[in-house]
Structures are given as C-alpha cells and as structure tokens.
C-alpha atoms as a PDB file:
ATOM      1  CA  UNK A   1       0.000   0.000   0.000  1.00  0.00           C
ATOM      2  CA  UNK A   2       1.390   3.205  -0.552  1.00  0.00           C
ATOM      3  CA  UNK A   3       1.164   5.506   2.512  1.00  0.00           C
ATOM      4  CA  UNK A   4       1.636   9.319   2.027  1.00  0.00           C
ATOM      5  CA  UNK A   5       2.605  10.908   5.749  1.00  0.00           C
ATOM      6  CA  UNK A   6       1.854  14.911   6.654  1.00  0.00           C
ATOM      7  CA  UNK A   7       3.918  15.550   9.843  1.00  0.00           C
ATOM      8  CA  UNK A   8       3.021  19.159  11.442  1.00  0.00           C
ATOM      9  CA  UNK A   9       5.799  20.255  13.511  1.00  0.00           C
ATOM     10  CA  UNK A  10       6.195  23.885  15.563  1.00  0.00           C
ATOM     11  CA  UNK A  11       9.273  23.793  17.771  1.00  0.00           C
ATOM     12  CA  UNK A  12      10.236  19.896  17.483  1.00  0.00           C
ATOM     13  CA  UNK A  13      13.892  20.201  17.286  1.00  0.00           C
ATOM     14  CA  UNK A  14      14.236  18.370  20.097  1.00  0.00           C
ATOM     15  CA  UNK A  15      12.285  15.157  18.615  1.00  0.00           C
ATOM     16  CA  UNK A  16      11.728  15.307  15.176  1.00  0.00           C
ATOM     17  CA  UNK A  17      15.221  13.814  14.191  1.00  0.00           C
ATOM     18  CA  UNK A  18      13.982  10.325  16.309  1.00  0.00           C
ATOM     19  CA  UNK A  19      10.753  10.463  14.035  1.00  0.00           C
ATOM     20  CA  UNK A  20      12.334  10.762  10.873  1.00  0.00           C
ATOM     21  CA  UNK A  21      14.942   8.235  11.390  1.00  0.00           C
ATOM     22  CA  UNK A  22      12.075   5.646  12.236  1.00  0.00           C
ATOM     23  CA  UNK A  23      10.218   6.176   9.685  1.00  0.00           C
ATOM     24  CA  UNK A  24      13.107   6.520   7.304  1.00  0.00           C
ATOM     25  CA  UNK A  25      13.688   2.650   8.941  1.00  0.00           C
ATOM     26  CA  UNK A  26      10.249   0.948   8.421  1.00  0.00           C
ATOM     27  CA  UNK A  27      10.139  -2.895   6.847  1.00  0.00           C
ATOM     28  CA  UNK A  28       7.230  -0.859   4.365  1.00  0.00           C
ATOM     29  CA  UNK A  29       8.690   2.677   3.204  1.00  0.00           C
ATOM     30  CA  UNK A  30       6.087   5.519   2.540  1.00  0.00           C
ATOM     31  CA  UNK A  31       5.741   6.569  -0.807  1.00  0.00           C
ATOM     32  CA  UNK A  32       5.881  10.572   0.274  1.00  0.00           C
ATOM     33  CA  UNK A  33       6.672  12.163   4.196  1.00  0.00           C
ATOM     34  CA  UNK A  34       5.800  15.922   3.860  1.00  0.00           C
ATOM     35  CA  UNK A  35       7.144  17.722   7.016  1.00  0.00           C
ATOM     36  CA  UNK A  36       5.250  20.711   7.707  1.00  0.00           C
ATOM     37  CA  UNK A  37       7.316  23.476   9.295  1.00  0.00           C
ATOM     38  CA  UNK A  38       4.826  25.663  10.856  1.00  0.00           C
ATOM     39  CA  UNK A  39       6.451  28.993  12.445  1.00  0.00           C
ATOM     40  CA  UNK A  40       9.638  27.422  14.149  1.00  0.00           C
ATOM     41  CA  UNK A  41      11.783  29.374  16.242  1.00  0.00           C
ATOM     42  CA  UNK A  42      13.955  26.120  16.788  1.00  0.00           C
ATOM     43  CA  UNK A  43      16.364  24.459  14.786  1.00  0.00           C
ATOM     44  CA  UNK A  44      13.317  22.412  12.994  1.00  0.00           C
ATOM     45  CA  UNK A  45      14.298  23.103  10.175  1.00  0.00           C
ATOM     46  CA  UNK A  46      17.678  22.309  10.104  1.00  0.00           C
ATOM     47  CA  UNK A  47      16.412  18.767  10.890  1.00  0.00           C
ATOM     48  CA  UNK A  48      14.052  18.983   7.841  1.00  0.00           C
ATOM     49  CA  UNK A  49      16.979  20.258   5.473  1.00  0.00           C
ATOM     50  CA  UNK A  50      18.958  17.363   7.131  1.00  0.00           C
ATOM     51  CA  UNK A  51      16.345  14.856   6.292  1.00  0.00           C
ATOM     52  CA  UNK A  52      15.240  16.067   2.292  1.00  0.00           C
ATOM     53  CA  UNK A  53      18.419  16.266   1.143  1.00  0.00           C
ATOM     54  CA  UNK A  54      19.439  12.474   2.156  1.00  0.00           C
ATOM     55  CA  UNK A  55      15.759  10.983   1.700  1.00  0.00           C
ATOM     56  CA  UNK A  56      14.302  11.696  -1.811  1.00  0.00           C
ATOM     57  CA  UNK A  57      10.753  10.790  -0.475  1.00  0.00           C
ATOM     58  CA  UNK A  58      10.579  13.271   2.372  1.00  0.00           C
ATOM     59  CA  UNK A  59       9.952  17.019   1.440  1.00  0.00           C
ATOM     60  CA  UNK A  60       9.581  20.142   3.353  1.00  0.00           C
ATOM     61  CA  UNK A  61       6.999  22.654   3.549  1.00  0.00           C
ATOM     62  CA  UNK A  62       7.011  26.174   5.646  1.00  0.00           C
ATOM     63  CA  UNK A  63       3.542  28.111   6.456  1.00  0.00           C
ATOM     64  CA  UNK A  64       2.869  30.387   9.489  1.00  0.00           C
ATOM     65  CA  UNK A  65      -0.091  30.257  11.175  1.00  0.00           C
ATOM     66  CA  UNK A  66      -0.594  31.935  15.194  1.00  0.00           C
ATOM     67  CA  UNK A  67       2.221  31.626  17.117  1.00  0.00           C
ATOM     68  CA  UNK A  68      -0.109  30.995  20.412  1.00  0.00           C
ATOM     69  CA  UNK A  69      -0.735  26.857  20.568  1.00  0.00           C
ATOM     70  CA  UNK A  70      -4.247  26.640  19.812  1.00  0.00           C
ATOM     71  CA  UNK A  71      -5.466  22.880  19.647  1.00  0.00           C
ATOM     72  CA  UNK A  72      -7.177  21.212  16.733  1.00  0.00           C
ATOM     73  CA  UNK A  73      -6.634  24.019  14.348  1.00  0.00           C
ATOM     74  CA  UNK A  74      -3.264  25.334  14.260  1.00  0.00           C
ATOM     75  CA  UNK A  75      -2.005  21.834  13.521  1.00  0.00           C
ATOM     76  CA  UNK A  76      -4.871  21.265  10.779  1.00  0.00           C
ATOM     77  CA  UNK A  77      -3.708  24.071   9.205  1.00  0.00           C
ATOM     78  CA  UNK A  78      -0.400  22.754   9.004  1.00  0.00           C
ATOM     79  CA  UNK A  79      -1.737  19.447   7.826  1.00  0.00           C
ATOM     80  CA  UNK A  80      -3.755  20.966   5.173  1.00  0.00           C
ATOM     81  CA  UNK A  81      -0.686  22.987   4.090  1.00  0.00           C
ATOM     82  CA  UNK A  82       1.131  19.500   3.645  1.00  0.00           C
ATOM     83  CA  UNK A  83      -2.211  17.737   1.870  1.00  0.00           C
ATOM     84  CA  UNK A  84      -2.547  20.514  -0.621  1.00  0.00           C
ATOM     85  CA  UNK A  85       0.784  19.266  -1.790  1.00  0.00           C
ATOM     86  CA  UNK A  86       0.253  15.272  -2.282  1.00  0.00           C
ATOM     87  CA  UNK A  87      -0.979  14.092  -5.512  1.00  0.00           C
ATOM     88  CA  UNK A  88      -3.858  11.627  -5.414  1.00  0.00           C
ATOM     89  CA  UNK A  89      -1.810   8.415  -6.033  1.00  0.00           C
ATOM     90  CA  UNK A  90      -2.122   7.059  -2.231  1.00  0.00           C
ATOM     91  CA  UNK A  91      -3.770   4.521  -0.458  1.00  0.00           C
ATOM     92  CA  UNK A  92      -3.616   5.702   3.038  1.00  0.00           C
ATOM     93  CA  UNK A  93      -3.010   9.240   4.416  1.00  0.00           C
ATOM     94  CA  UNK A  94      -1.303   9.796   7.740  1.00  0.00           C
ATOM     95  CA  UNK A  95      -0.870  12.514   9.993  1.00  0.00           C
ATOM     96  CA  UNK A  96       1.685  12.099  12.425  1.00  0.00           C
ATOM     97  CA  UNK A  97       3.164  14.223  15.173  1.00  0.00           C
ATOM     98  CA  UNK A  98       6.685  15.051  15.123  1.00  0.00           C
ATOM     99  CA  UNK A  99       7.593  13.767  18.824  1.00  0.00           C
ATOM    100  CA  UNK A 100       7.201   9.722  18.092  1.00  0.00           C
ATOM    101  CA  UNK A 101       9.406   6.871  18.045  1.00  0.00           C
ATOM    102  CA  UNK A 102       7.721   4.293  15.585  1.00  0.00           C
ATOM    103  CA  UNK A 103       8.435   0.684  15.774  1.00  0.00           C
ATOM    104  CA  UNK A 104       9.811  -0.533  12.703  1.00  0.00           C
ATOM    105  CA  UNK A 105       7.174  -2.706  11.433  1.00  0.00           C
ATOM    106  CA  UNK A 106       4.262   0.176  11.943  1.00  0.00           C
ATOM    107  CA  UNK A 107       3.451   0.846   8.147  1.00  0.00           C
ATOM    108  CA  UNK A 108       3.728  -2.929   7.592  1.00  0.00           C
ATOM    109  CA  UNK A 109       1.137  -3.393  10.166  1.00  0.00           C
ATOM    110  CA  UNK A 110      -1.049  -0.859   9.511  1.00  0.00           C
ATOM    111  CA  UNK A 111      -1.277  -1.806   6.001  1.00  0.00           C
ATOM    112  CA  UNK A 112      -2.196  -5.375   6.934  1.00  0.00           C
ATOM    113  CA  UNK A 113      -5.032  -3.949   9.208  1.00  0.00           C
ATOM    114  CA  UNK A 114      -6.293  -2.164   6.071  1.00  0.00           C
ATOM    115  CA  UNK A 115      -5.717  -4.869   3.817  1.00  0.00           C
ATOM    116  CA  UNK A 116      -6.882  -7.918   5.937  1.00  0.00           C
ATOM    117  CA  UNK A 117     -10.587  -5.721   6.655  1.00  0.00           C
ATOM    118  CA  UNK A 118     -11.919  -4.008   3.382  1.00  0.00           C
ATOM    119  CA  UNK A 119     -14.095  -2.003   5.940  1.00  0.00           C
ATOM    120  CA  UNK A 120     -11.256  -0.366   7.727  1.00  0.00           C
ATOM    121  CA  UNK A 121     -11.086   3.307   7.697  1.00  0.00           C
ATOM    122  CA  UNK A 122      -9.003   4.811  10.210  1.00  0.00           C
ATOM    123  CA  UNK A 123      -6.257   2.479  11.675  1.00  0.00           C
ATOM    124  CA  UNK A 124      -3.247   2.692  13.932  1.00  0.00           C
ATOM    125  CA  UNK A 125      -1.391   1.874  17.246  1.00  0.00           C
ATOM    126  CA  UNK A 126      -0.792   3.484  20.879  1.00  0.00           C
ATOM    127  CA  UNK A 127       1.320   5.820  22.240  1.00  0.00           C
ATOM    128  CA  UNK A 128       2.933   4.853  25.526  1.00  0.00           C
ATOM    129  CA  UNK A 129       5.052   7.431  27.387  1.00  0.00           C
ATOM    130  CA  UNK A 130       8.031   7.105  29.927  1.00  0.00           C
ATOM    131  CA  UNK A 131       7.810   6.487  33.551  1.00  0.00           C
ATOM    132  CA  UNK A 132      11.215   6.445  35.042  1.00  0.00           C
ATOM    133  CA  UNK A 133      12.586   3.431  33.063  1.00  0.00           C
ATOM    134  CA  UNK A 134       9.111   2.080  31.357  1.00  0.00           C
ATOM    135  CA  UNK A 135       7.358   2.976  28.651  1.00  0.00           C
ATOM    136  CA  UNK A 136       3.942   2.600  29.690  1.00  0.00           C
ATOM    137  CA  UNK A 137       0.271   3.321  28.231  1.00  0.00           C
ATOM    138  CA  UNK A 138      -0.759   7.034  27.735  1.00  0.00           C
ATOM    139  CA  UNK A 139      -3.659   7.132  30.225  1.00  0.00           C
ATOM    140  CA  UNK A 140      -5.932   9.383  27.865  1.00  0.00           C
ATOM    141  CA  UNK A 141      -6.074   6.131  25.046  1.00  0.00           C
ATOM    142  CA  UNK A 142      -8.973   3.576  24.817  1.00  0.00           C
ATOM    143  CA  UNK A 143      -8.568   0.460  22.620  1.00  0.00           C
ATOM    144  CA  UNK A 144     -11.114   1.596  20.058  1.00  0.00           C
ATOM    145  CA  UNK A 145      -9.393   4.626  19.418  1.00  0.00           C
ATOM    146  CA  UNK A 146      -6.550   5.956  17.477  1.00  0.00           C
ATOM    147  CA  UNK A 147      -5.171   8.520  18.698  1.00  0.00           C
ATOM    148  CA  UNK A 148      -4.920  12.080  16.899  1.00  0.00           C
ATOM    149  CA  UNK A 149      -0.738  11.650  17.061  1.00  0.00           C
ATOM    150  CA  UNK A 150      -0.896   8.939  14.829  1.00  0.00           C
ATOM    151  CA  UNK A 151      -3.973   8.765  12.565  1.00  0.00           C
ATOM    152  CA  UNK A 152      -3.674   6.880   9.121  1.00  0.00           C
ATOM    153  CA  UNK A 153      -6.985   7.043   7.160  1.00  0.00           C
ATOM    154  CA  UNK A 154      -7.893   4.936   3.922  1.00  0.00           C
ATOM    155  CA  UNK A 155      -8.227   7.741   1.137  1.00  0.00           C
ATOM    156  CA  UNK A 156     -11.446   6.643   0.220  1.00  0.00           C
ATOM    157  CA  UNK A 157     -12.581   7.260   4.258  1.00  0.00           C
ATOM    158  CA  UNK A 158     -10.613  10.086   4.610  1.00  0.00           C
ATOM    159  CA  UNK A 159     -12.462  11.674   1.131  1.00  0.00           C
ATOM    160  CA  UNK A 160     -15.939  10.832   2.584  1.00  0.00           C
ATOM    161  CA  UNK A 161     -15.409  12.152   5.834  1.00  0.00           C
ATOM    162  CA  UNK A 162     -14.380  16.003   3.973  1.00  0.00           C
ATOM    163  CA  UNK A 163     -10.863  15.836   5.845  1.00  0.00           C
ATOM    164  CA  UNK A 164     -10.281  17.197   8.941  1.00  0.00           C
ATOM    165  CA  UNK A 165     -11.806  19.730  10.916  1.00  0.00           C
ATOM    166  CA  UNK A 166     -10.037  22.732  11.869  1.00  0.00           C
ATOM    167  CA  UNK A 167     -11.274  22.349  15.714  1.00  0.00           C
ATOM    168  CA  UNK A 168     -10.152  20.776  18.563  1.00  0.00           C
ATOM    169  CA  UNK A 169     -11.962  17.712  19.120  1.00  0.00           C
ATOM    170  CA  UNK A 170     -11.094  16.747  15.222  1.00  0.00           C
ATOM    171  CA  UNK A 171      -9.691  13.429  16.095  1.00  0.00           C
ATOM    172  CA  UNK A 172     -12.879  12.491  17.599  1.00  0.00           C
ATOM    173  CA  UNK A 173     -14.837  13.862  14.892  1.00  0.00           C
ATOM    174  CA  UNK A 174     -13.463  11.876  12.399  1.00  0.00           C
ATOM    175  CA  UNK A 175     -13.711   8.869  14.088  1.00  0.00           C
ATOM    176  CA  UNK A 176     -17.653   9.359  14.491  1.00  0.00           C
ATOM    177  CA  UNK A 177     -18.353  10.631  10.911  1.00  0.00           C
ATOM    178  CA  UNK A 178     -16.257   7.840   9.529  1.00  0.00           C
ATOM    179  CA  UNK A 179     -18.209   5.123  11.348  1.00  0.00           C
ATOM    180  CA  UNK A 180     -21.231   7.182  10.219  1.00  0.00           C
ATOM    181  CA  UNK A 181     -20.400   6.365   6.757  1.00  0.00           C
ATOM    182  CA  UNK A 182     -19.980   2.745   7.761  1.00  0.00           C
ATOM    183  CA  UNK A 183     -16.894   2.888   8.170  1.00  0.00           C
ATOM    184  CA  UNK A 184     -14.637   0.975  10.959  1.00  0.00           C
ATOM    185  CA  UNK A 185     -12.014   1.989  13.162  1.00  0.00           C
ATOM    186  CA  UNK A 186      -9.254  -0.447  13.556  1.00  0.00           C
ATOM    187  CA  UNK A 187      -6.098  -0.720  16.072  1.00  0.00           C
ATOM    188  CA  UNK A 188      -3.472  -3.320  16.532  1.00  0.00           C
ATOM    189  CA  UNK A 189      -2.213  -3.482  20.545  1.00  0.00           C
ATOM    190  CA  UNK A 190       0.951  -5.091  19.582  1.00  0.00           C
ATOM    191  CA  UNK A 191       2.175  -1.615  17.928  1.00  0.00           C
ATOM    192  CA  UNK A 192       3.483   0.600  21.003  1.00  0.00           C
ATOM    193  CA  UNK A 193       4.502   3.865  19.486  1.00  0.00           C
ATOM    194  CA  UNK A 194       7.063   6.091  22.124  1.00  0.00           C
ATOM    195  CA  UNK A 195       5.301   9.380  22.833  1.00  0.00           C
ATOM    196  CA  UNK A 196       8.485  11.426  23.848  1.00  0.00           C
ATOM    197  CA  UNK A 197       5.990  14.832  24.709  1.00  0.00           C
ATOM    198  CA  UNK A 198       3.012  14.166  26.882  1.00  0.00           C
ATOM    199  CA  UNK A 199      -0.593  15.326  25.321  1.00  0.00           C
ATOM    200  CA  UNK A 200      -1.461  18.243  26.656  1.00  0.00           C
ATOM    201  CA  UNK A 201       1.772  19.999  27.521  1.00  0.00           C
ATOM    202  CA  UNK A 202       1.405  23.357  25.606  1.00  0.00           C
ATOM    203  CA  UNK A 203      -2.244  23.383  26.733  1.00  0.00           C
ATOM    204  CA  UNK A 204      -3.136  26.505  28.136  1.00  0.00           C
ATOM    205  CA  UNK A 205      -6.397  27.333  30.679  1.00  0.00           C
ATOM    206  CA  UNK A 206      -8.276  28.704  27.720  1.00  0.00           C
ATOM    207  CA  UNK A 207      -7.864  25.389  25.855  1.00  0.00           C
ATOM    208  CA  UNK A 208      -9.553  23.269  28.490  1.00  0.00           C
ATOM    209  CA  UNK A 209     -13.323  25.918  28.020  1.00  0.00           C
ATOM    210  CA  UNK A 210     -12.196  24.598  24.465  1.00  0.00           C
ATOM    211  CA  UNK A 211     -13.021  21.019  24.790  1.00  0.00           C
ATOM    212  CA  UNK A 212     -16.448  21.646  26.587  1.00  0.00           C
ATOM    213  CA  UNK A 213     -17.105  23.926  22.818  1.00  0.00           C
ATOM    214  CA  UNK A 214     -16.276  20.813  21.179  1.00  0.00           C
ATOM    215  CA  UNK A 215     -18.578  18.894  22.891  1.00  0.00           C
ATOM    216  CA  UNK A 216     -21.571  20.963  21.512  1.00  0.00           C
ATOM    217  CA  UNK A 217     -19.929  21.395  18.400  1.00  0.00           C
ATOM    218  CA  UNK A 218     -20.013  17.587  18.205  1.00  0.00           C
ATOM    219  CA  UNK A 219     -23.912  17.934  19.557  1.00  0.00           C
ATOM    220  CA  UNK A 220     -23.621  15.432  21.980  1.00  0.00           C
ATOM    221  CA  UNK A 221     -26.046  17.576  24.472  1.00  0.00           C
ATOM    222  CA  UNK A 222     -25.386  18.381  28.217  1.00  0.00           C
ATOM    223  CA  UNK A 223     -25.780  14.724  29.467  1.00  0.00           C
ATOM    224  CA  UNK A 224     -23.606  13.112  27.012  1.00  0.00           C
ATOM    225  CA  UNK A 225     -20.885  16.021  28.024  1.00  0.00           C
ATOM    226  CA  UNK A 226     -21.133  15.795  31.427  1.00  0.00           C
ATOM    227  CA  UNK A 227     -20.652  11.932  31.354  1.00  0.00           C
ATOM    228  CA  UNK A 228     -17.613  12.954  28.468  1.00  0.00           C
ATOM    229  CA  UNK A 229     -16.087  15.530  30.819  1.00  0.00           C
ATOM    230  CA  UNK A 230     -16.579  13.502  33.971  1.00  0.00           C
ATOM    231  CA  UNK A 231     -14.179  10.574  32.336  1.00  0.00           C
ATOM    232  CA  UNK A 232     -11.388  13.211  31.294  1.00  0.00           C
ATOM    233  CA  UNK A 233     -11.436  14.913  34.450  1.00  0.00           C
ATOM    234  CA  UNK A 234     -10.792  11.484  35.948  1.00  0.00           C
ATOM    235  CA  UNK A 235      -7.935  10.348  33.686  1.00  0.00           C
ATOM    236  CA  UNK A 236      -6.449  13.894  34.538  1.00  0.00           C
ATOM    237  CA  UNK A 237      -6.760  14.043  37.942  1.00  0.00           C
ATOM    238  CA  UNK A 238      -8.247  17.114  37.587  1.00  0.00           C
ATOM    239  CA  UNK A 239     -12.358  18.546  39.027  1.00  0.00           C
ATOM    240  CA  UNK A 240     -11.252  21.552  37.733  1.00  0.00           C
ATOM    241  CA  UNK A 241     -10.923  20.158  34.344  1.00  0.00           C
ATOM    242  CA  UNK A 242     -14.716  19.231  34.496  1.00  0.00           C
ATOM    243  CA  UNK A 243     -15.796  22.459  35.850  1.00  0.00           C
ATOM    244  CA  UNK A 244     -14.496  24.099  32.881  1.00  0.00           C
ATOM    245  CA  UNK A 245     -15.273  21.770  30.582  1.00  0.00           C
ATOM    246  CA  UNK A 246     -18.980  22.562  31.163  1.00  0.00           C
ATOM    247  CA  UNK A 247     -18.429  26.129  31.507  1.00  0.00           C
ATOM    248  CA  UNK A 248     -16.768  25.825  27.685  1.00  0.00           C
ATOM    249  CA  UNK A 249     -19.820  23.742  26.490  1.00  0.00           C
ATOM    250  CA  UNK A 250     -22.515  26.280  28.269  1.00  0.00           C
ATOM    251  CA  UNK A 251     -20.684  29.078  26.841  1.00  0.00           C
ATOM    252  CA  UNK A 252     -20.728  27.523  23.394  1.00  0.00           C
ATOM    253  CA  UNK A 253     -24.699  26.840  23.716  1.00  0.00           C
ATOM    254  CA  UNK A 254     -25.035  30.732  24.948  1.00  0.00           C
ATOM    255  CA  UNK A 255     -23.015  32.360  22.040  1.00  0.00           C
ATOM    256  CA  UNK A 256     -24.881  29.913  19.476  1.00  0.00           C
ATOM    257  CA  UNK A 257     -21.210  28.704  17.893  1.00  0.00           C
ATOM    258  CA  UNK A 258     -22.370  26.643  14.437  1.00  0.00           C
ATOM    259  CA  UNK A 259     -21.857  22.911  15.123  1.00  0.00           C
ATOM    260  CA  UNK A 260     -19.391  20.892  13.328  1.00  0.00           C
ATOM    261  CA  UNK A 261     -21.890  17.688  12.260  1.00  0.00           C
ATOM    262  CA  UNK A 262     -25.078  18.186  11.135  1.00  0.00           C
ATOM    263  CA  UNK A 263     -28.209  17.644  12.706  1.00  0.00           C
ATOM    264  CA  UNK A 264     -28.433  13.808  11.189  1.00  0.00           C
ATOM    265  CA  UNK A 265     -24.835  12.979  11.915  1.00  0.00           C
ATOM    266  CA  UNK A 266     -25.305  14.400  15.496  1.00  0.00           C
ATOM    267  CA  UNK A 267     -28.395  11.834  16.063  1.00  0.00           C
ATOM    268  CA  UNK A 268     -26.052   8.993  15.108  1.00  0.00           C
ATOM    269  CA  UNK A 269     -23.374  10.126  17.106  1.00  0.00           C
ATOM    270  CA  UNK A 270     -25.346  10.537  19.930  1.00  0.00           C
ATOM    271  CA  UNK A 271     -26.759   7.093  19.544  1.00  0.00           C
ATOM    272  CA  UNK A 272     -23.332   5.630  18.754  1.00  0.00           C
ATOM    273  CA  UNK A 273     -21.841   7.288  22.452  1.00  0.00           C
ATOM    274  CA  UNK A 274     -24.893   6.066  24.318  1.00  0.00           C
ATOM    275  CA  UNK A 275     -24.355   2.734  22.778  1.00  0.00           C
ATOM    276  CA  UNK A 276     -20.906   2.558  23.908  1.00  0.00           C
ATOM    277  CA  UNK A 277     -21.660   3.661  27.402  1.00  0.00           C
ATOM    278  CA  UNK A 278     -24.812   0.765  27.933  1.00  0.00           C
ATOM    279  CA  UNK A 279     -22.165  -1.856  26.759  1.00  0.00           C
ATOM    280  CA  UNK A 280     -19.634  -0.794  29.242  1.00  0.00           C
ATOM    281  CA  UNK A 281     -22.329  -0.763  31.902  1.00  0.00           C
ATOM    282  CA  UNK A 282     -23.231  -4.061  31.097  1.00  0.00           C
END
C-alpha cells in the first residue's frame, strides 16, 4: 500500500530527528513524508533540510499560522498545508506528530489492518510514554481509538469524511463521521509507538473551556458532556478540568457557535456514544 505521511511540527527540534529516522527505517517505506514546518523558532528546520536532502521521499513545507498553541486548528492548518501538496496516487493518508518513536514494522502493520478488513477506515497503534525506566500506556487512550498523534486514514474514508476539521476535538470527529459512513475503526495493541511529549503539555487554561465547545460542536447535548467531561477529568486528575469543561460547552450553547456535524450525523453520534456507554455498563 502506498502511505503518504503529513507531519506538522512547531518547535520539534528536540524530537523530530527520532521520528524521521524511524520512519526513514520501516520494513514498508512511505511513498511521500511531507514535514510541515509551521512557524519554528527552533532548529526544525535544520532537521528537515537534514532529512530532504538524504531521503528523496521526504519534502519540506514552511507556512505560518498563530504563534499561540491553539489545539485542533493550528495543527490542521499545518496538515492541510502539507495535503494541498500530495498528488492523489495514495492509499492511506497519515498525519503524524513530530515527537514519536515508531516501531519498525508500523506501516507494515497498519497496512495489513487495512488490507486484511476491506471495511477499515481509520487504523493505527498506541502511544505509551516514559515512567522512570518504562514505557507505559498514555492514560488518555482507549482500545477503540486511534489517537490524533498517529492517525492513518484509507483515502477513500478520509475523502468521505471532507478531511479534517479545523477544531479541537477533530480526532474524535473523524472517528464518528467515519463510522457514520460505515466505516470501521481499527487498532493493533501489539504496535506501542514512544510518545516522547506528553498530550497536553502546551495546553493553556483557555484550551480546556475549548473542549467543553467541542462537545456541543459535536452535539452530543449536556448529558452526554457531562458523562464525556466527567471521564477526562478522571484520567487527569483534575475537578477543575470538568468544571471548565462545562463552563466551555454552556458558553458555546449561549453564544450559538455553528456545530461541526449536522443535525443527522449528530443523532447517530449521539446514539453511537450512548451505545458505547450501555455496553460498558453491562
């Protein structure tokens, strides 16, 4: 399968070189890596220069968007930036961060989950991050999911889903609309991917109203985002991280912000989350 890889990257001097040089050492090479250098301050892109002049498959891109880390659309833009410059000779499409270790049989594997299930849309591993001396499962991950550092999407999926959505929340947007279109989400456990910079680092205050906004965005209603908000604020550690994740969603409701699914896809998504929580209840 021929896998074409967008890797956004603002200030990853300190990592990017490790994900190159594992990708540049998978059993399955990609066809195309675009690295998208988005307002670096760093030596980034001295590691991209580094990298396109030894690889002829890997390619550099600059674009600027805010400075200020905003999450789910400053790194779609940069992703976008990269797309607009792939032809449409691809199987999958893959956006990667650019602080990840990959193990060297990833693209193998991830082409066998597409290739073994013709219903496959979105497919990948997990991140695990280090304790001490372990590597150990990022606490934010559930098995169904792939995480939004290391989506790859069959183009076919990723075309009937419109992309990605400059928001955050995207990588659980895309997961929802893709299953809408009967799509299914695969993972393979066996594919432990080293996450060298913890999600949620560069988050600031302001980002954590944001994911309550996503929640209505996503219409799941004040129930479903309660429940939603309740889990994060659990994995986090943090009752202040539910406070203002309701305070983001009531705001949202208030100043009428324009959803992100329509009115059809949020009754299936609904359904879909409701689903999910009856079977872990029973």
């Amino acid at each position: 399968m021929n896998f074409s890889i967008i890797i956004p990257a603002h200030n990853e001097e300190a990592y990017l070189k490790k994900t190159l040089q594992s990708l540049v050492s998978q059993t399955l090479l990609p066809k195309k890596i675009v690295v998208v250098n988005d307002h670096s301050t760093d030596g980034t892109q001295a590691i991209i220069d580094q990298f396109t002049t030894s690889h002829s498959f890997i390619f550099g891109i600059e674009t600027t968007s805010k400075a200020k880390h905003e999450p789910g659309s400053k790194v779609i833009h940069a992703f976008n930036k990269g797309l607009e410059s792939l032809d449409d000779n691809y199987d999958v499409v893959c956006k990667f961060d650019a602080d990840l270790i990959f193990p060297k049989d990833y693209l193998e594997k991830t082409a066998r989950l597409f290739e073994e299930n013709p219903n496959c849309g979105i497919a990948g591993g997990f991140c695990y991050i280090q304790k001490k001396e372990t590597w150990i499962l990022e606490s934010l991950t559930n098995k169904d999911h792939v995480r939004g550092a290391l989506k790859a999407y069959r183009k076919d999926c990723f075309k009937k889903i419109d992309g990605l959505k400059s928001t955050m929340g995207w990588d659980t947007v895309d997961e929802l609309l893709a299953q809408y279109h009967g799509w299914e989400i695969c993972t393979d456990e066996t594919l432990h991917v080293k996450h060298l910079k913890p999600t949620g680092k560069t988050y600031t205050k302001a980002s954590q109203y944001k994911q309550g906004e996503a929640f209505y965005k996503l219409r799941y209603g004040f129930v479903l985002t309660s429940i939603a908000s309740a889990k994060l604020s659990f994995k986090k550690k943090s009752f202040s991280y539910f406070i203002d994740c309701i305070r983001g969603y009531l705001k949202a409701k208030r100043s009428n912000i324009s959803p992100i699914v329509s009115e059809k896809e949020g009754v299936f998504i609904r359904k879909l989350r409701w689903n999910g929580i009856k079977k872990k209840i029973l």
